[in-house]
Protein backbone atom coordinates (compact mmCIF):
# COMPACT_ATOMS: atom_id res chain seq x y z
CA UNK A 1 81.24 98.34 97.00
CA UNK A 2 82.37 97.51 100.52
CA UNK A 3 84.22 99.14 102.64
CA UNK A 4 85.80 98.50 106.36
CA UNK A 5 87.21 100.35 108.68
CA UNK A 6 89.64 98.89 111.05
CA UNK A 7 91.81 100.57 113.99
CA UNK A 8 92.01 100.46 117.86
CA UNK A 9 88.88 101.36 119.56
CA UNK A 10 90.75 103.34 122.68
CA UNK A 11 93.62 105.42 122.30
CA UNK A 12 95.49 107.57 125.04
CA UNK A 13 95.30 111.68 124.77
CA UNK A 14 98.38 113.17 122.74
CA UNK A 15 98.64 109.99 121.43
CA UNK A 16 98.35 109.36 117.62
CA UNK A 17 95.20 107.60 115.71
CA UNK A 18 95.78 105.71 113.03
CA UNK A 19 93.10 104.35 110.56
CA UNK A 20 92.84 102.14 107.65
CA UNK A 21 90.08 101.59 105.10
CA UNK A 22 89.65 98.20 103.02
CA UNK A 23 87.58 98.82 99.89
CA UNK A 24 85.93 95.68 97.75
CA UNK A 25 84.04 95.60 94.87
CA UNK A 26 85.81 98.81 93.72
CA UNK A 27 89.43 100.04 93.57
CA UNK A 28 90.72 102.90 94.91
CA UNK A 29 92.37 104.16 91.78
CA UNK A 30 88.73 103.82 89.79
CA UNK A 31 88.78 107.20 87.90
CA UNK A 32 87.37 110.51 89.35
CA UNK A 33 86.87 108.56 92.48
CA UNK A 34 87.66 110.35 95.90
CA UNK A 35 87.74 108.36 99.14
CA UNK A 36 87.18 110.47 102.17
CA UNK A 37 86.90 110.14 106.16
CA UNK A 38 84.58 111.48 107.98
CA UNK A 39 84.23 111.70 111.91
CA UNK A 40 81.12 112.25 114.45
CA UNK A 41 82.01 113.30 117.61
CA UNK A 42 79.08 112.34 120.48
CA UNK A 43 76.67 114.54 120.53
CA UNK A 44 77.85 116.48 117.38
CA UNK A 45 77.35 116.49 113.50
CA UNK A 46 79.30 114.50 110.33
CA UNK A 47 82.66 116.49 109.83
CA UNK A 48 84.61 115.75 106.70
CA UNK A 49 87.99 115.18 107.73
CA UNK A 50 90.05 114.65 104.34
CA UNK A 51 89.78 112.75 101.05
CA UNK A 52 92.38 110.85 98.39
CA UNK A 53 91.37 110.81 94.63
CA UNK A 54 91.45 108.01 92.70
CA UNK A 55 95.26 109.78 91.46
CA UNK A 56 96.29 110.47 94.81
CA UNK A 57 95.93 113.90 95.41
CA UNK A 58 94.63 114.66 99.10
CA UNK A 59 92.43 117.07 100.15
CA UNK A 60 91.97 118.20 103.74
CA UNK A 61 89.85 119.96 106.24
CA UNK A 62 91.39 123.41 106.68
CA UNK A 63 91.20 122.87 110.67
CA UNK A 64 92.64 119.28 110.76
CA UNK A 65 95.06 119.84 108.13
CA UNK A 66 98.42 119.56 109.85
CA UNK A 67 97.01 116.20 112.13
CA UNK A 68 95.61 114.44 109.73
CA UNK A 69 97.39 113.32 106.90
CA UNK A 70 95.80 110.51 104.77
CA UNK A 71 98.01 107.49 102.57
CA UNK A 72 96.87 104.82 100.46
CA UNK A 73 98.19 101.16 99.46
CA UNK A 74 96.78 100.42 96.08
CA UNK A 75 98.29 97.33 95.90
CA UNK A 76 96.21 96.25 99.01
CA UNK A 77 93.13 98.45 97.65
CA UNK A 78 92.75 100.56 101.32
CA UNK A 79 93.42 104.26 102.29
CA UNK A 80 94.51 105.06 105.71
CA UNK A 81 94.09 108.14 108.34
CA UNK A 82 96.16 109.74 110.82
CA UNK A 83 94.95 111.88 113.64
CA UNK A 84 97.96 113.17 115.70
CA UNK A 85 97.60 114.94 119.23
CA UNK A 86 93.85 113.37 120.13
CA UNK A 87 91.89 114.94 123.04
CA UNK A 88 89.72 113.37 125.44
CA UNK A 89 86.70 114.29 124.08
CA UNK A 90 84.49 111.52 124.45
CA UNK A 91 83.60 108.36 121.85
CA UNK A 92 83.93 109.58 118.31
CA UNK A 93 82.64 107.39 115.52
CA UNK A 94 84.67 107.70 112.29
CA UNK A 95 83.67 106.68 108.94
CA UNK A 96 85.17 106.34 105.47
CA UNK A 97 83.40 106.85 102.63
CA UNK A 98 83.53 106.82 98.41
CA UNK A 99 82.32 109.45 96.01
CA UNK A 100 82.40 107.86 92.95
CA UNK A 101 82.35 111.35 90.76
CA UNK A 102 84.65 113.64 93.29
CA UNK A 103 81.56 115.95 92.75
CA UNK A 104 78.18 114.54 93.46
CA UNK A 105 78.63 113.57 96.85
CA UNK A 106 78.96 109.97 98.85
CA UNK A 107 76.90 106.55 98.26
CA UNK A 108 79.22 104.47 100.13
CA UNK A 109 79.94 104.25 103.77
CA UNK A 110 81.66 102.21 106.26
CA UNK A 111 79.79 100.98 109.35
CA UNK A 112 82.87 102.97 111.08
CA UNK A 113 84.76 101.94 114.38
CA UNK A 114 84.10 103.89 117.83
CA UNK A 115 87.16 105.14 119.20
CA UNK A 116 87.26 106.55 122.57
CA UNK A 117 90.31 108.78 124.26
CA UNK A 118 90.69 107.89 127.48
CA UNK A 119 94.52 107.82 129.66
């Protein structure tokens, strides 16, 4: 499985960020499957962000849960990500990712864009 990130690499505080993930070699609706973002903001850890099973239920961080709301086009096999209201808080790297069981964890990553915030 592949899968590619793709979104603007600067965006403007308050502004919205929007994200979209192509997936080959697999398809999104692949039972038990959940397809999650993750961010890393510099200097920081991974945070899990959200996730979409393979049925399209979403699943969200409790502290991102009203900005972040996460869609999905099977028909062009790719999940997306929104991130209202960004601060300027440096270069964050965000990455989306497959667990193939919704349980065991992720084996699949993007290479993930860098974003920066900057007016």
């Amino acid at each position: 499985v592949q899968l590619q990130e793709s979104g603007p690499g600067l965006v403007k505080p308050s502004q919205t960020l929007s994200l979209t993930c192509t997936v080959s070699n697999d398809s999104i609706t692949s039972k038990y499957t959940v397809w999650n973002w993750i961010r890393q903001p510099p200097g920081e850890g991974l945070e899990w962000m959200g996730g979409i099973s393979y049925s399209g239920s979403t699943y969200y961080s409790p502290s991102l849960q009203s900005r972040t709301p996460i869609s999905r086009d099977a028909s062009k096999n790719q999940f997306a990500l929104q991130l209202s209201s960004v601060t300027p808080e440096g270069t964050t790297m965000y990455y989306c990712t497959r667990d193939p069981t919704g349980v065991n964890g992720m084996d699949s990553w993007g290479k993930g864009p860098l974003v920066a915030v900057s007016s």
